[in-house]
Protein backbone atom coordinates (compact mmCIF):
# COMPACT_ATOMS: atom_id res chain seq x y z
CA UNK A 1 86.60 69.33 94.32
CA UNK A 2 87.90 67.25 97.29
CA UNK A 3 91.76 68.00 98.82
CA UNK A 4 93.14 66.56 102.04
CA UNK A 5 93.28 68.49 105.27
CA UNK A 6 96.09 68.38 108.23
CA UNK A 7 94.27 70.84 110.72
CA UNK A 8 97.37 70.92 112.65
CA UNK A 9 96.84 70.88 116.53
CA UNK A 10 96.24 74.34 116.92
CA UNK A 11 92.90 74.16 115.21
CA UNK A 12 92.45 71.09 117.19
CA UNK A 13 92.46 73.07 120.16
CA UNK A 14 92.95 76.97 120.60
CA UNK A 15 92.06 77.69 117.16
CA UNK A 16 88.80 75.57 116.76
CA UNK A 17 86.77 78.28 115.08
CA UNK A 18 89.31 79.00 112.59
CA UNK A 19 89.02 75.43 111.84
CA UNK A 20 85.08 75.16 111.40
CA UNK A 21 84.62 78.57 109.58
CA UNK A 22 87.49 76.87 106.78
CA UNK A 23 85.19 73.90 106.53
CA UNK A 24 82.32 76.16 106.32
CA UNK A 25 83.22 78.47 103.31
CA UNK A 26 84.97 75.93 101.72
CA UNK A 27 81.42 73.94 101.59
CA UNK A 28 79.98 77.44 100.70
CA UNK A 29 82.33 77.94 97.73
CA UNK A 30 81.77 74.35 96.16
CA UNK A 31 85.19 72.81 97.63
CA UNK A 32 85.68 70.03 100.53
CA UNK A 33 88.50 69.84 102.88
CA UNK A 34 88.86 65.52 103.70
CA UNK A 35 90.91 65.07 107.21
CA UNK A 36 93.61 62.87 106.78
CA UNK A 37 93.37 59.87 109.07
CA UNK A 38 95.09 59.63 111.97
CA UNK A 39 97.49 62.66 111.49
CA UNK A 40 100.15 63.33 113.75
CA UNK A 41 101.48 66.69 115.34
CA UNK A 42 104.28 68.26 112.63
CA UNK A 43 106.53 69.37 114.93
CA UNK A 44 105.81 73.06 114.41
CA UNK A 45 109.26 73.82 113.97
CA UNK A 46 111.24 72.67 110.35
CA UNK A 47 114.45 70.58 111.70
CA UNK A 48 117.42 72.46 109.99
CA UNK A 49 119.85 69.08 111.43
CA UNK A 50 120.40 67.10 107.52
CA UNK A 51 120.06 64.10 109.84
CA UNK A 52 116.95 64.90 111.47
CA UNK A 53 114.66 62.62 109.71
CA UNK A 54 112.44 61.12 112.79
CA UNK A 55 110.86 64.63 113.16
CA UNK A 56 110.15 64.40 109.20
CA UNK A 57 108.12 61.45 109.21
CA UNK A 58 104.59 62.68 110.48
CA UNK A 59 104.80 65.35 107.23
CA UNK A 60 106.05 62.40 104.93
CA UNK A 61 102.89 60.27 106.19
CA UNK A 62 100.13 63.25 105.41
CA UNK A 63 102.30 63.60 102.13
CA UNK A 64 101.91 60.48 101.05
CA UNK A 65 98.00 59.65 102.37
CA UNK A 66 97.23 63.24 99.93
CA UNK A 67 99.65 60.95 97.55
CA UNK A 68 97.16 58.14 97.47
CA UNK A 69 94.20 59.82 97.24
CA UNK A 70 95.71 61.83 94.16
CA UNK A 71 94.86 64.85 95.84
CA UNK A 72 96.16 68.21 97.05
CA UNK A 73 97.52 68.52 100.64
CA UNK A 74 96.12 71.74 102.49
CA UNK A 75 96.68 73.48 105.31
CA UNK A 76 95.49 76.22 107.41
CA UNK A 77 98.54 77.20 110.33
CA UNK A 78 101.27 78.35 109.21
CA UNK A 79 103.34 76.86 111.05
CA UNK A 80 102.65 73.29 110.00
CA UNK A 81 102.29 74.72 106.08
CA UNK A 82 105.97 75.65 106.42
CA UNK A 83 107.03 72.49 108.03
CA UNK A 84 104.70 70.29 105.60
CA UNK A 85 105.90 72.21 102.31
CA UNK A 86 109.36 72.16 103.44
CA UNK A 87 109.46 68.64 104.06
CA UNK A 88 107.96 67.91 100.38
CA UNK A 89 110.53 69.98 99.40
CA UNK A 90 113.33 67.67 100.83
CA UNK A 91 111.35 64.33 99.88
CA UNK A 92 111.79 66.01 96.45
CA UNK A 93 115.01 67.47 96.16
CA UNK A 94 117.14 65.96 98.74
CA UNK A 95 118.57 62.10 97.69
CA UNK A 96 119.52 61.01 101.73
CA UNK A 97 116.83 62.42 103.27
CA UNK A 98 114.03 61.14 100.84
CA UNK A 99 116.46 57.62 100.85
CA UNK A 100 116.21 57.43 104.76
CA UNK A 101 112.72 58.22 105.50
CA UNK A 102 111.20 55.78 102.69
CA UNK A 103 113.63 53.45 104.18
CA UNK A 104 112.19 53.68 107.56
CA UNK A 105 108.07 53.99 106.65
CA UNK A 106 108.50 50.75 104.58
CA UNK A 107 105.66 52.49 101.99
CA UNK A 108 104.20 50.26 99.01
CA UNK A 109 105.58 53.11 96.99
CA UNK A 110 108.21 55.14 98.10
CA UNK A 111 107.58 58.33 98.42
CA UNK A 112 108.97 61.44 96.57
CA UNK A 113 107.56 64.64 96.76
CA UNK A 114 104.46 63.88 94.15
CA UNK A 115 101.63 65.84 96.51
CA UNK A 116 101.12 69.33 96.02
CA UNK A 117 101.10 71.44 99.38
CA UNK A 118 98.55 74.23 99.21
CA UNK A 119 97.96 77.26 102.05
CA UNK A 120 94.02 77.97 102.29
CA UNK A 121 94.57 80.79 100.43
CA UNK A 122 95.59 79.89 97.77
CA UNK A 123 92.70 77.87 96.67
CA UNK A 124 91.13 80.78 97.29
CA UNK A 125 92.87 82.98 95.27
CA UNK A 126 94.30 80.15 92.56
CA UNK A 127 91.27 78.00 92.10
CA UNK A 128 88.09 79.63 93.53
CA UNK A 129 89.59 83.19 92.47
CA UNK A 130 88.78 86.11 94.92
CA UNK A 131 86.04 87.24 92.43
CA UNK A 132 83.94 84.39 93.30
CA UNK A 133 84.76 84.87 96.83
CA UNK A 134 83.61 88.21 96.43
CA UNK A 135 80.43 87.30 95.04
CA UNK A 136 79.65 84.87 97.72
CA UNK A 137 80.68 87.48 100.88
CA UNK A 138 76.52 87.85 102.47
CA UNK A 139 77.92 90.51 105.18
CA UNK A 140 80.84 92.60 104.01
CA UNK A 141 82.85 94.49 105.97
CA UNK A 142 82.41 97.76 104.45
CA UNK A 143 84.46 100.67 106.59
CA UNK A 144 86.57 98.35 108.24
CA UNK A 145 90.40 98.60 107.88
CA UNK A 146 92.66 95.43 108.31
CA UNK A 147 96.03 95.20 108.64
CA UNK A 148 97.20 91.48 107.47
CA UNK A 149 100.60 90.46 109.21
CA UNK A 150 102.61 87.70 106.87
CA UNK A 151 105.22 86.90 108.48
CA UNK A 152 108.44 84.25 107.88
CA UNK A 153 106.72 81.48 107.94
CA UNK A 154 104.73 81.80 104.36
CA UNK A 155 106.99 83.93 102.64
CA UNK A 156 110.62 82.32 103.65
CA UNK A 157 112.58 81.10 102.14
CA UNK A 158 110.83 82.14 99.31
CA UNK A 159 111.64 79.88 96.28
CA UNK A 160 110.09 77.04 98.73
CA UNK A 161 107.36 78.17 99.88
CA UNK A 162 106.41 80.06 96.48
CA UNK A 163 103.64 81.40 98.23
CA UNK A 164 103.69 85.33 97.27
CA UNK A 165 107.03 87.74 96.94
CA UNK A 166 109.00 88.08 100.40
CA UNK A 167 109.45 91.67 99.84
CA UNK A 168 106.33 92.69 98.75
CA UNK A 169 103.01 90.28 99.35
CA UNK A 170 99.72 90.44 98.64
CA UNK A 171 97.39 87.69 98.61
CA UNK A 172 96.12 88.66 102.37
CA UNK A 173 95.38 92.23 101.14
CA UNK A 174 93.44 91.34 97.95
CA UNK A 175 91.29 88.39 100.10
CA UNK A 176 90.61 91.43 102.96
CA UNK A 177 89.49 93.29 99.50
CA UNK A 178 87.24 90.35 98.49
CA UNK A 179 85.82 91.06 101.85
CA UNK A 180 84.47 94.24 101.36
CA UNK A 181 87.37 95.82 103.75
CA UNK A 182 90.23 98.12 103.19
CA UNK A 183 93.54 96.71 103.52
CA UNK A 184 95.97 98.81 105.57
CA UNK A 185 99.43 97.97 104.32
CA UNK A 186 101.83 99.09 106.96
CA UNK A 187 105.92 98.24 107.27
CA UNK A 188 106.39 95.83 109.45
CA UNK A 189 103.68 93.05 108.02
CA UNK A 190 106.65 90.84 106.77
CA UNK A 191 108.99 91.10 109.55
CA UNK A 192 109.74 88.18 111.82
CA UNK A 193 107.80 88.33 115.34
CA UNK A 194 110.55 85.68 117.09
CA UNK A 195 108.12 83.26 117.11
CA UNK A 196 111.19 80.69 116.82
CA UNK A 197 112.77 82.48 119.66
CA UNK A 198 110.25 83.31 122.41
CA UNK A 199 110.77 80.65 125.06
CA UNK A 200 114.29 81.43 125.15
CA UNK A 201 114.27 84.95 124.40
CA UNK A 202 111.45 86.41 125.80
CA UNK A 203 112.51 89.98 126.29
CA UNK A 204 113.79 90.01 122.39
CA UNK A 205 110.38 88.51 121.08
CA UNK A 206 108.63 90.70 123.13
CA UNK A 207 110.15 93.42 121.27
CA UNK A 208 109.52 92.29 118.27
CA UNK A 209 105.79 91.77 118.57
CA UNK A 210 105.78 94.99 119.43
CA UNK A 211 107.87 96.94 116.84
CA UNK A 212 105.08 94.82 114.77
CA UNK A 213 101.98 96.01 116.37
CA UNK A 214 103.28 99.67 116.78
CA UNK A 215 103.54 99.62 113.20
CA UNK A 216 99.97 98.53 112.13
CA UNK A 217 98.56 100.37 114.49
CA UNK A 218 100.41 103.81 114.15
CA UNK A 219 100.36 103.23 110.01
CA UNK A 220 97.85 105.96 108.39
CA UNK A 221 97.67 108.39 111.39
CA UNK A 222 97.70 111.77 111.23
CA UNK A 223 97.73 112.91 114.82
CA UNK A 224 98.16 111.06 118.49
CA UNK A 225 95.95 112.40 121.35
CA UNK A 226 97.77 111.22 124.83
CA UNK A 227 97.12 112.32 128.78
CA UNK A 228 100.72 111.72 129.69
CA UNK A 229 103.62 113.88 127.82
CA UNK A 230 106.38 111.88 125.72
CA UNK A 231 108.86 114.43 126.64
CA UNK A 232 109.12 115.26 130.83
CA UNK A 233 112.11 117.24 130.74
CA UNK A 234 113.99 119.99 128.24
CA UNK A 235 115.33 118.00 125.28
CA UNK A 236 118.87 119.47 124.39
CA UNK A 237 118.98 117.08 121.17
CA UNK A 238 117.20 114.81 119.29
CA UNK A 239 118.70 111.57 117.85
CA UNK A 240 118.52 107.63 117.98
CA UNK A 241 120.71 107.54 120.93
CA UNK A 242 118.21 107.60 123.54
CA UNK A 243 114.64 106.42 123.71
CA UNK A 244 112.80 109.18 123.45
CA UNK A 245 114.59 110.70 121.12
CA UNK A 246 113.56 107.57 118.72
CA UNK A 247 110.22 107.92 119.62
CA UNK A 248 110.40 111.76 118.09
CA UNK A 249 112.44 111.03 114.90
CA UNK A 250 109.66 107.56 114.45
CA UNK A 251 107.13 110.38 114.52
CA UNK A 252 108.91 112.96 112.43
CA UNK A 253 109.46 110.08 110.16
CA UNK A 254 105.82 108.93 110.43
CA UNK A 255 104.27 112.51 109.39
CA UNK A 256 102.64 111.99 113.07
CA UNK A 257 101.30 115.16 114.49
CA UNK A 258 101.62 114.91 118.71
CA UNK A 259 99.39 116.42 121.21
CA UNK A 260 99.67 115.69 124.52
CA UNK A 261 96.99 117.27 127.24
CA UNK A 262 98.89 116.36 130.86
CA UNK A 263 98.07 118.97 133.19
CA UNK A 264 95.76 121.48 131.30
CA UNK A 265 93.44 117.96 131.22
CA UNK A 266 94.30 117.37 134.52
CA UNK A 267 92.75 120.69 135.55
CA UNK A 268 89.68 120.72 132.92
CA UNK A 269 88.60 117.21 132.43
CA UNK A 270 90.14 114.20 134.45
CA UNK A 271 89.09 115.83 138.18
CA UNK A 272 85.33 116.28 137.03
CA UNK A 273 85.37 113.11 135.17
CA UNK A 274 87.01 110.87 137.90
CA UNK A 275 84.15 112.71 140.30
CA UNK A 276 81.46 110.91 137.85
CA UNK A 277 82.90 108.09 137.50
CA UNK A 278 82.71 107.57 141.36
CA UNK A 279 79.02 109.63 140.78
CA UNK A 280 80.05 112.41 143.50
CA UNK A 281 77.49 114.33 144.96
CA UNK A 282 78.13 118.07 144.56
CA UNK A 283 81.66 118.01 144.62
CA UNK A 284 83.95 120.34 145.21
CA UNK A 285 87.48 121.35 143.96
CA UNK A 286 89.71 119.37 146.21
CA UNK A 287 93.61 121.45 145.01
CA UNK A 288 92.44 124.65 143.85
CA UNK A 289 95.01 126.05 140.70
CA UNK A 290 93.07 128.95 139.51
CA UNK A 291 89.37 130.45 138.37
CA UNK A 292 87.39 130.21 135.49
CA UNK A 293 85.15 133.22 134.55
CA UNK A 294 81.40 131.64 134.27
CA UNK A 295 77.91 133.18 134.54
CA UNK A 296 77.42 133.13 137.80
CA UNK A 297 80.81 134.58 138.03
CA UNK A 298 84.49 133.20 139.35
CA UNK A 299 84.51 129.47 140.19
CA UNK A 300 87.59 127.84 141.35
CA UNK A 301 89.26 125.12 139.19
CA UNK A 302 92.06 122.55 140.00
CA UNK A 303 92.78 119.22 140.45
CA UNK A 304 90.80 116.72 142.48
CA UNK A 305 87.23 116.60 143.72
CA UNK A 306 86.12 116.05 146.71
CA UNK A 307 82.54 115.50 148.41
CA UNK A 308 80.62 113.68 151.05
CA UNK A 309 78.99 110.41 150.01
CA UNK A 310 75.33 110.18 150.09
CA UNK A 311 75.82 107.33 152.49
CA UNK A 312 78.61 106.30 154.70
CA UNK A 313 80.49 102.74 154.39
CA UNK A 314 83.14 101.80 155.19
CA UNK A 315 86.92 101.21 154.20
CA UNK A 316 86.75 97.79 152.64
CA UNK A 317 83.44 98.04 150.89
CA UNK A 318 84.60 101.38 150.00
CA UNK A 319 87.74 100.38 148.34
CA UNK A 320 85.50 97.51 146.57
CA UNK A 321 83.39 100.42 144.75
CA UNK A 322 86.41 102.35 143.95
CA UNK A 323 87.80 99.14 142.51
CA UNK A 324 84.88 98.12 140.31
CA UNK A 325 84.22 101.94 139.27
CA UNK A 326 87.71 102.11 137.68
CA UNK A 327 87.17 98.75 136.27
CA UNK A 328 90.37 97.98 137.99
CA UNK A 329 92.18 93.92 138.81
CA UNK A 330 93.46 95.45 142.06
CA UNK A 331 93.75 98.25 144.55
CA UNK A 332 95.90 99.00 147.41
CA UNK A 333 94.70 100.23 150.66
CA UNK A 334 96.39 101.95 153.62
CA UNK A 335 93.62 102.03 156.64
CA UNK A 336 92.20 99.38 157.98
CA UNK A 337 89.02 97.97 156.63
CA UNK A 338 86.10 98.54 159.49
CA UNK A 339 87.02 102.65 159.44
CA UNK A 340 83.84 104.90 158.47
CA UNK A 341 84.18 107.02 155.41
CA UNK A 342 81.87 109.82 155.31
CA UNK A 343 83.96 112.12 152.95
CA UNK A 344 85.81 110.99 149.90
CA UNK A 345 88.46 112.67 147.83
CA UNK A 346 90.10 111.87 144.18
CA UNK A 347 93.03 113.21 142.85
CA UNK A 348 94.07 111.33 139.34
CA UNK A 349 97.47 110.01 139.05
CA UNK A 350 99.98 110.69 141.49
CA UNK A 351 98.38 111.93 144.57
CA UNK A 352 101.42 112.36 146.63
CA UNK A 353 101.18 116.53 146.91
CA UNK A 354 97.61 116.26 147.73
CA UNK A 355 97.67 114.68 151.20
CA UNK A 356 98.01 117.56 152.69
CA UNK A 357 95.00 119.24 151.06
CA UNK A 358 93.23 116.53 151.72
CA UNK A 359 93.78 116.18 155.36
CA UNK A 360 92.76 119.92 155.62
CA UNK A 361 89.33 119.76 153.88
CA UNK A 362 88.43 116.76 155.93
CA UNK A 363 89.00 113.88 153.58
CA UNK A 364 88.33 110.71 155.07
CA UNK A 365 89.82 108.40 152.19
CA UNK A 366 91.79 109.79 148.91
CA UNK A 367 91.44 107.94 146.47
CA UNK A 368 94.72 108.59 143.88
CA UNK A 369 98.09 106.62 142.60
CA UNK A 370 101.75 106.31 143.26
CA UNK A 371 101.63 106.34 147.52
CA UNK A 372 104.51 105.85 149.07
CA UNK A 373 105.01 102.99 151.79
CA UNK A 374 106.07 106.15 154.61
CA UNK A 375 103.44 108.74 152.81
CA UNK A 376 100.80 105.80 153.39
CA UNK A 377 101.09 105.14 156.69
CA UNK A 378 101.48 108.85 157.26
CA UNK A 379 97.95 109.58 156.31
CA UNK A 380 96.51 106.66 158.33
CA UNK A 381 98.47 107.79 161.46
CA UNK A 382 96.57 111.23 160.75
CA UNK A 383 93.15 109.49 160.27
CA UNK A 384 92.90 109.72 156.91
CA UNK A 385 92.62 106.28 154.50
CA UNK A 386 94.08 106.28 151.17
CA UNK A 387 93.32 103.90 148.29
CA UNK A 388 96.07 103.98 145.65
CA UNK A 389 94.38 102.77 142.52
CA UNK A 390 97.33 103.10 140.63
CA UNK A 391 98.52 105.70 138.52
CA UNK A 392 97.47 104.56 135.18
CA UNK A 393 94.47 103.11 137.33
CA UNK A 394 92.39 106.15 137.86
CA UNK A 395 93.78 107.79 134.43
CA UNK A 396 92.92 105.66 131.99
CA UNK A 397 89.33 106.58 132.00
CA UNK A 398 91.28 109.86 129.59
CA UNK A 399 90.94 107.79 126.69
CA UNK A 400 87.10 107.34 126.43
CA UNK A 401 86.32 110.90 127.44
CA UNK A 402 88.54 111.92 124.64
CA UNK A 403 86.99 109.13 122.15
CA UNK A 404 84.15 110.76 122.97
CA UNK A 405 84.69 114.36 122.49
CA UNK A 406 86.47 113.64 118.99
CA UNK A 407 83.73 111.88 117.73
CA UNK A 408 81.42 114.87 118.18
CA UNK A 409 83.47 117.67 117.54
CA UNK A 410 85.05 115.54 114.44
CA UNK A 411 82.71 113.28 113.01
CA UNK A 412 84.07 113.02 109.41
CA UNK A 413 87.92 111.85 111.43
CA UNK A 414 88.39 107.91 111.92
CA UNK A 415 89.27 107.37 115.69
CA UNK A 416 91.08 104.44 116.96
CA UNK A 417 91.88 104.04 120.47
CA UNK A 418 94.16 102.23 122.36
CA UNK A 419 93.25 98.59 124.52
CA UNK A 420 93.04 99.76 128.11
CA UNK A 421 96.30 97.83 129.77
CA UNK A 422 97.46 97.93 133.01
CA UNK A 423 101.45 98.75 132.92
CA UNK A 424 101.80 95.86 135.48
CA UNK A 425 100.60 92.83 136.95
CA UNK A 426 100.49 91.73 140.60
CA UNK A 427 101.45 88.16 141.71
CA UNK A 428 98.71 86.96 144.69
């Protein structure tokens, strides 16, 4: 079975795989997608003007060319299905539009809404079936869970686009089924991202992405692991008035369990780890906060390390190792970039109290976050270099240590962690 193809110019240009792998299975499941000749851009955007018609016409011509060939139109984007479909829709329905824009192409035939307008999927589910897909899958994805997001642009308005129910879709989900995955169904997968929206409303479709992504990612837990606390001071109340409050009743809400390990992690975990990750020699407790009872008796433990490096280098190509250690885009440095560093110190996250301790156990550079312009030039007045990494900089390494450790101690849990993303973004 041959239908006509618009690709669209998305999968003309950032979507190019998407485009091959289409012609691929289709091939593989006894089908063949024909490009339309010479097909112009859609527009992306349906024209809700009633006397818009020039932005019509590139639809009406890929219409009519499926028209010809007595074939079915399909499509891949959403985007141009929605635009395509609803223009069919008007050449169909709509007397002065279909009047005008047959008046204009000067066709043999005029042309009136005869082509059916088909999404990818739904020759997959409506005349390959998702059994046969099944069948054909060679590598399923067995254990995976996927989260399909819908959507306005295939579901609305609905009576159109007759491509599943608004409210409650499910083509996406039984396709990631035919798979071999499990679908994750989650609250927001029909909501409207602000696609529309987003080069004049940045801030608002910003938001709306991620109320989306929150929600497929959040859907299913049982429990959230974090380094940093939700809640930094006493909480009198709890409602939607404020932030954080919101954040507690979406978790209430959620059945979300919340553990957060600030300080206690601090103290146990992120000061020996961040003394790896810059593979310390020996180190040494730089802010002792107690002792821990061992077998060779009391040892201190705190916050920080601090040790001298196996060799000396100095400030810049210091700063450099720091930098690539943390896996970090940037790093700012107070000192300047010829001084000798014998002796290096870490404290993770906000360094700030530790300059003094520093200064006192001979630190040459402290490497921590959150340095103040005065604090910074403070420490180089007294010698002593400081790199500030960044807060979130020198933390972040928290959330493989604690992948790690819940994949031993709980290997029956599924563990998803969250994309390592700096909180900002420095213009050079």
């Amino acid at each position: 079975m041959k239908y006509s193809y618009y690709p669209g110019c998305t999968l003309r240009n950032k979507a190019k795989d998407l485009d091959e792998y289409a012609r691929a299975s289709a091939r593989a499941l006894g089908f063949e997608l024909e490009e339309i000749e010479d097909w112009q851009c859609c527009g992306g955007v349906y024209p809700l003007g009633t006397d818009e018609i020039a932005t019509k016409l590139s639809s009406v011509r890929a219409l009519n060319q499926a028209k010809e060939k007595g074939q079915d139109l399909v499509t891949i984007c959403s985007a141009c299905h929605h635009v395509i479909k609803r223009v069919n829709d008007d050449m169909k329905n709509v007397e002065d539009i279909r009047t005008r824009a047959n008046n204009y192409m000067q066709l043999d035939e005029p042309y009136e809404g005869e082509t059916t307008v088909l999404h990818y999927l739904e020759v997959l589910r409506d005349k390959v079936g998702f059994d046969k897909l099944k069948e054909k899958v060679v590598n399923p994805l067995t254990g995976k869970k996927i989260g399909a997001y819908y959507g306005c642009l295939l579901l609305r308005p609905g009576k159109i686009m007759a491509f599943d129910d608004p409210e409650n879709p499910t083509i996406m989900e039984d396709f990631i089924r035919a798979l071999g995955a499990e679908p994750v169904i989650y609250p927001y997968r029909n909501e409207c991202c602000g696609g529309y929206i987003s080069l004049k409303e940045k801030d608002m479709s910003q938001n709306m992405c991620q109320k989306i992504e929150d929600s497929a990612k959040g859907f299913g837990a049982d429990m959230l692991i974090t380094h940093h606390p939700m809640i930094f001071k006493a909480m009198k109340k709890i409602n939607d008035e404020d932030f954080i409050g919101r954040r507690v009743l979406k978790l209430i809400r959620d059945d979300i369990s919340y553990y957060a390990m600030h300080t206690n992690y601090d103290v146990m975990g992120m000061a020996e780890l961040a003394g790896k990750v810059l593979e310390l020699s020996e180190p040494e407790v730089l802010e002792v906060t107690g002792s821990m009872h061992s077998e060779s008796g009391e040892v201190p433990v705190g916050i920080g390390r601090v040790a001298d490096l196996a060799q000396p280098m100095d400030l810049k190509s210091c700063a450099e190792m720091v930098k690539k250690a943390f896996d970090l885009p940037n790093v700012k440095i107070f000192g300047e970039p010829d001084m000798q560093v014998h002796r290096l110190g870490v404290f993770p996250g906000s360094g700030k109290s530790a300059i003094s301790v520093s200064l006192e156990k001979g630190v040459d550079v402290l490497v921590t976050g959150d340095i103040d312009h005065h604090e910074g030039i403070d420490a180089v007045a007294q010698k002593m270099a400081v790199i500030d990494a960044g807060h979130y900089g020198v933390e972040h390494i928290f959330i493989a240590d604690m992948e790690h450790f819940c994949r031993e101690k709980f290997p029956e849990a599924e563990i998803r962690t969250a994309k390592i993303r700096q909180p900002f973004w420095v213009l050079t």
